[in-house]
N, C-alpha and C. Protein backbone atom coordinates (compact mmCIF):
# COMPACT_ATOMS: atom_id res chain seq x y z
N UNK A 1 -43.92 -27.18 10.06
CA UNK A 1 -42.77 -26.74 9.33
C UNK A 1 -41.61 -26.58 10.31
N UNK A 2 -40.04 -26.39 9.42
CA UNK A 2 -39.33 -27.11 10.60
C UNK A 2 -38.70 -25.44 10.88
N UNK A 3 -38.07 -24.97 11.89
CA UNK A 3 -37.46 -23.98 11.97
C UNK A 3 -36.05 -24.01 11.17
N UNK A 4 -35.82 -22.61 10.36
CA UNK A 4 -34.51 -22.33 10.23
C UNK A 4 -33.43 -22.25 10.93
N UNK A 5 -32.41 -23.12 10.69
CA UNK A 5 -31.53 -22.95 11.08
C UNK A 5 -30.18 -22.19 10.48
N UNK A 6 -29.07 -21.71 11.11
CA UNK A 6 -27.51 -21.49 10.31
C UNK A 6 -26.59 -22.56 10.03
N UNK A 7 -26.47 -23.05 9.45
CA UNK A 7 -25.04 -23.50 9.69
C UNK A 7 -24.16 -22.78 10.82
N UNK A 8 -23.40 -23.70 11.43
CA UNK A 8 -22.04 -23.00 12.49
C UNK A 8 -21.39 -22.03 11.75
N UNK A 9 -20.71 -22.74 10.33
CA UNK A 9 -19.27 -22.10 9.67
C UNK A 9 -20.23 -20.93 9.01
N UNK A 10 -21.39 -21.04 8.85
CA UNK A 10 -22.09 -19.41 7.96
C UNK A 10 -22.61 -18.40 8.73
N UNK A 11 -21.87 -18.75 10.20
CA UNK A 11 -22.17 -17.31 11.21
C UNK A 11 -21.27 -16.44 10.48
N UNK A 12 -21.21 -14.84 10.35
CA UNK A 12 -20.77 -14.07 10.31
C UNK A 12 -20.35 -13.18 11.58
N UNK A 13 -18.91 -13.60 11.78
CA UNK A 13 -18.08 -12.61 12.64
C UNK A 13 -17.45 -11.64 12.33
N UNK A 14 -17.99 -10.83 13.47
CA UNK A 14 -17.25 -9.35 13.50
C UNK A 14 -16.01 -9.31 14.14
N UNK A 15 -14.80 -8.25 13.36
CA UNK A 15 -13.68 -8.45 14.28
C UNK A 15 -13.89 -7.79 15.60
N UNK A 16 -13.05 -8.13 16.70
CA UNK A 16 -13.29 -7.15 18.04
C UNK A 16 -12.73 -5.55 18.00
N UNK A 17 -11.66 -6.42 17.49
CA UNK A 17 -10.15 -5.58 17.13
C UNK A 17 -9.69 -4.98 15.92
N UNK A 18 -9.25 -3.60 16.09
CA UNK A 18 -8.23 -4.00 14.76
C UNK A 18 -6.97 -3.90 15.31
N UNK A 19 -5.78 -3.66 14.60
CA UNK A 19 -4.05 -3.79 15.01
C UNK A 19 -4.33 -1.94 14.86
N UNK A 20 -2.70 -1.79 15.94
CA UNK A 20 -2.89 -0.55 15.75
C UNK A 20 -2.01 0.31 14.81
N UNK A 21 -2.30 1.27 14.28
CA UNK A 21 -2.16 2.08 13.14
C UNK A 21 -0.78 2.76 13.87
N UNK A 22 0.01 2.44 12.71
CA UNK A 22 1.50 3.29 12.95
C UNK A 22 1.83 4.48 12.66
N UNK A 23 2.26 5.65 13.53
CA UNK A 23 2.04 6.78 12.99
C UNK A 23 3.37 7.20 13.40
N UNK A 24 4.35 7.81 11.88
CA UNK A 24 5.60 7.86 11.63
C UNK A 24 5.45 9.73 11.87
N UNK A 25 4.78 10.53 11.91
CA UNK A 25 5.00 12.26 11.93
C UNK A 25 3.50 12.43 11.46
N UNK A 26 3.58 13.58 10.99
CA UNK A 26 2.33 14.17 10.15
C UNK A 26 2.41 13.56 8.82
N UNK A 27 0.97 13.81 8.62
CA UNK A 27 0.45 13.62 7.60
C UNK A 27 0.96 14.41 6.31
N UNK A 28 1.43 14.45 4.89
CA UNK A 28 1.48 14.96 4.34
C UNK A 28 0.09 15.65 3.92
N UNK A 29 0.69 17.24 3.88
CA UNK A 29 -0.97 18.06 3.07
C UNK A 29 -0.65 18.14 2.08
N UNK A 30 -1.90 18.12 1.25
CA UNK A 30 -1.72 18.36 0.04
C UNK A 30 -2.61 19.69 -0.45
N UNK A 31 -1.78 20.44 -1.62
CA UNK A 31 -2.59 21.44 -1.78
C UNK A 31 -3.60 21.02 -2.98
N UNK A 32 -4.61 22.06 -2.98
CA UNK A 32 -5.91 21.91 -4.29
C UNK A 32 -5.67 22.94 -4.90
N UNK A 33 -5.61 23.03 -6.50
CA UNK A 33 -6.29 23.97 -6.95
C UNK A 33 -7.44 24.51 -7.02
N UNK A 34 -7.87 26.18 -7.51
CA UNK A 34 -9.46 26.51 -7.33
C UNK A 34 -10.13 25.21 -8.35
N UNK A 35 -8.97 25.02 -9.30
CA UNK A 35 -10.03 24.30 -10.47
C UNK A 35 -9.32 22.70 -10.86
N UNK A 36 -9.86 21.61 -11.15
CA UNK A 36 -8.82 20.81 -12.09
C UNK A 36 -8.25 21.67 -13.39
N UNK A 37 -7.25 21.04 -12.92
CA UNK A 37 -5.86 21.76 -14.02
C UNK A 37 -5.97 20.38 -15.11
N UNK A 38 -5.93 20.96 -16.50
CA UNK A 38 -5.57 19.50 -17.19
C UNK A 38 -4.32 19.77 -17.47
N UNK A 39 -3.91 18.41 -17.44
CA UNK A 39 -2.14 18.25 -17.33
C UNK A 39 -2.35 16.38 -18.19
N UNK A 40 -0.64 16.37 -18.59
CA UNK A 40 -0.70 15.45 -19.01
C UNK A 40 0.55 14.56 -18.08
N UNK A 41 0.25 13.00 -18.53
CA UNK A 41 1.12 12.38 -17.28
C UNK A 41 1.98 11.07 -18.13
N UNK A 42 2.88 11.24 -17.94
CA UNK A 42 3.79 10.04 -18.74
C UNK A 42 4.00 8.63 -17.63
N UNK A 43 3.07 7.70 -18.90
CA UNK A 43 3.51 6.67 -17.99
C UNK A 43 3.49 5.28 -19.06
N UNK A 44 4.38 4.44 -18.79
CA UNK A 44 4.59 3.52 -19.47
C UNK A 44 5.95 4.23 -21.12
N UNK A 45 6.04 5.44 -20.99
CA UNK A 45 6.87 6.23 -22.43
C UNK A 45 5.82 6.75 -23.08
N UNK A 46 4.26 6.42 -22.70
CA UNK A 46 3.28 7.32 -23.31
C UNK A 46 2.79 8.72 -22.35
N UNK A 47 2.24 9.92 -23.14
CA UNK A 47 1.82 10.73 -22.44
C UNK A 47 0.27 10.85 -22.73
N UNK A 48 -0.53 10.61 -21.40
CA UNK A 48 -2.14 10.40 -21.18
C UNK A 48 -2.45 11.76 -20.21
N UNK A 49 -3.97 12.20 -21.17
CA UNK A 49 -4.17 13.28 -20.80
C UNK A 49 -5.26 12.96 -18.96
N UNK A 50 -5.68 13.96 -18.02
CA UNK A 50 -5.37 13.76 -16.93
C UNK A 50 -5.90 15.35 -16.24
N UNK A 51 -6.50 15.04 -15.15
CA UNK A 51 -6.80 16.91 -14.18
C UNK A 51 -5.98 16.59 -12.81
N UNK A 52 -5.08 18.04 -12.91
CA UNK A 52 -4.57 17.59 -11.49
C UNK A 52 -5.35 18.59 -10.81
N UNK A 53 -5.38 17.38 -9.30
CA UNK A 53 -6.97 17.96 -8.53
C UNK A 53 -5.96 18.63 -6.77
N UNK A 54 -4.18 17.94 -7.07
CA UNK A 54 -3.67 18.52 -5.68
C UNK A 54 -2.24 18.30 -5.72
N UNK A 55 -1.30 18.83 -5.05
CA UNK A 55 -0.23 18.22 -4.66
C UNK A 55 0.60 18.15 -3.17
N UNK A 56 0.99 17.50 -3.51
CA UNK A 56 1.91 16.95 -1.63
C UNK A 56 3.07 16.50 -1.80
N UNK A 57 4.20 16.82 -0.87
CA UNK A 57 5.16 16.18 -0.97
C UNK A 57 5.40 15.06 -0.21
N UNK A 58 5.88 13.96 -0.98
CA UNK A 58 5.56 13.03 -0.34
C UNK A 58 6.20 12.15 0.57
N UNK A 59 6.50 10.83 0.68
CA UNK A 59 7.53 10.10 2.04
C UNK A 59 9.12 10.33 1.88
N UNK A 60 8.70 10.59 0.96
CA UNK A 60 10.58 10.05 0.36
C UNK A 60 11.56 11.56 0.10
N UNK A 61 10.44 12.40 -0.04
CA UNK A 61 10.60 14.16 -0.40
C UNK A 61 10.24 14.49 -0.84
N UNK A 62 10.18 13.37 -2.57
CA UNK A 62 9.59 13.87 -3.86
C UNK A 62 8.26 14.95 -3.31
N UNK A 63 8.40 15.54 -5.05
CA UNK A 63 6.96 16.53 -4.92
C UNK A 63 6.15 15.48 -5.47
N UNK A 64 4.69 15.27 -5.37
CA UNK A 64 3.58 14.79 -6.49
C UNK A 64 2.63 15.60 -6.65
N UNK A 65 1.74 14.74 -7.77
CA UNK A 65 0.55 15.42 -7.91
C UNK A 65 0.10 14.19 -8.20
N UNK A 66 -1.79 15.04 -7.04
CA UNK A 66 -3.18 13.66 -7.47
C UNK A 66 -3.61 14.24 -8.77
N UNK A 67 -3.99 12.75 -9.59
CA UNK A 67 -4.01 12.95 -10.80
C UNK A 67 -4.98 12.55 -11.39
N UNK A 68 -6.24 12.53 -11.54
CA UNK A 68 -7.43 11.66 -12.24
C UNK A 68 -7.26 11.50 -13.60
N UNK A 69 -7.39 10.08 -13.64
CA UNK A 69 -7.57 10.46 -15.27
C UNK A 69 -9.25 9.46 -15.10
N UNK A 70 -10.12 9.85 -15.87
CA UNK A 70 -11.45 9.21 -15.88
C UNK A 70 -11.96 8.42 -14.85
N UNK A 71 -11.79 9.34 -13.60
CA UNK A 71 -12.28 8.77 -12.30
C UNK A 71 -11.20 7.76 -11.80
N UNK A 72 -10.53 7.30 -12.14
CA UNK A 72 -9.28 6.48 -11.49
C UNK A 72 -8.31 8.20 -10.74
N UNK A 73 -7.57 7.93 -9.55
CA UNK A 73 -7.06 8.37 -9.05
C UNK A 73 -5.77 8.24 -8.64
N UNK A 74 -4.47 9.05 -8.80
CA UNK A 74 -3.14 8.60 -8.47
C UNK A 74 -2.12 9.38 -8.04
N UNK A 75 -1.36 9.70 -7.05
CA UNK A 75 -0.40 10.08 -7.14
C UNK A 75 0.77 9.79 -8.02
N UNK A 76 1.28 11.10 -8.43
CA UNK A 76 2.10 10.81 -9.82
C UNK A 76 3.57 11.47 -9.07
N UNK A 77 4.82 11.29 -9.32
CA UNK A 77 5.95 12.15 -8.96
C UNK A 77 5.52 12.93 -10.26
N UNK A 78 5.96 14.73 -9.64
CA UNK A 78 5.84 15.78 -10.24
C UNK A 78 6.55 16.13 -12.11
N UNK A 79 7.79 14.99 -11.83
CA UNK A 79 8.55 15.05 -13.03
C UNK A 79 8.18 14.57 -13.97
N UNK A 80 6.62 13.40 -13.70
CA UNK A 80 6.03 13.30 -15.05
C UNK A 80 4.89 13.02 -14.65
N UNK A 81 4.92 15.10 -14.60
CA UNK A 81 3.20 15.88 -15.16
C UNK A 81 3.81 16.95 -16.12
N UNK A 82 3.19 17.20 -16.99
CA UNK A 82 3.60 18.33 -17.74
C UNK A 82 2.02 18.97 -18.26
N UNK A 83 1.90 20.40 -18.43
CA UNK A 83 0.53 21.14 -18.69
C UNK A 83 0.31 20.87 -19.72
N UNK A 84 -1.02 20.76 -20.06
CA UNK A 84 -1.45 21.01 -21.59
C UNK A 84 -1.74 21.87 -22.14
């Protein structure tokens, strides 16, 4: 029986490198509540219900909030979250 071989092009390479990471100040923190908060979040002119799990202010100044809605995750600007 004959030995296995690879193909050349179906080696799998690892990079050596990566590029290096640009670092403009600190990190924005964000705060948590003790609990998800449900809140609702306008997007598209609809309002979808949503737990906010933190907030940070972010590059630009704005305030946000992280926002789950059914395991998807997002920063939202603060002006459209409103409580339920």
């Amino acid at each position: 029986m004959t030995g296995l071989q690879h193909h050349p092009t179906a080696v799998r390479r690892h990079p050596t490198a990566s590029a290096p990471v640009q670092k403009s100040g600190a990190m924005p923190v964000a705060t948590s509540p003790a609990r998800p908060v449900a809140v609702q979040v306008r997007i598209g002119g609809r309002w979808i219900a949503g737990q906010e799990l933190g907030r940070r202010t972010g590059v630009t100044g704005s305030d946000e909030v992280l926002v789950s809605h059914h395991g998807h995750l997002v920063w939202v600007d603060q002006q459209s979250v409103r409580g339920s």
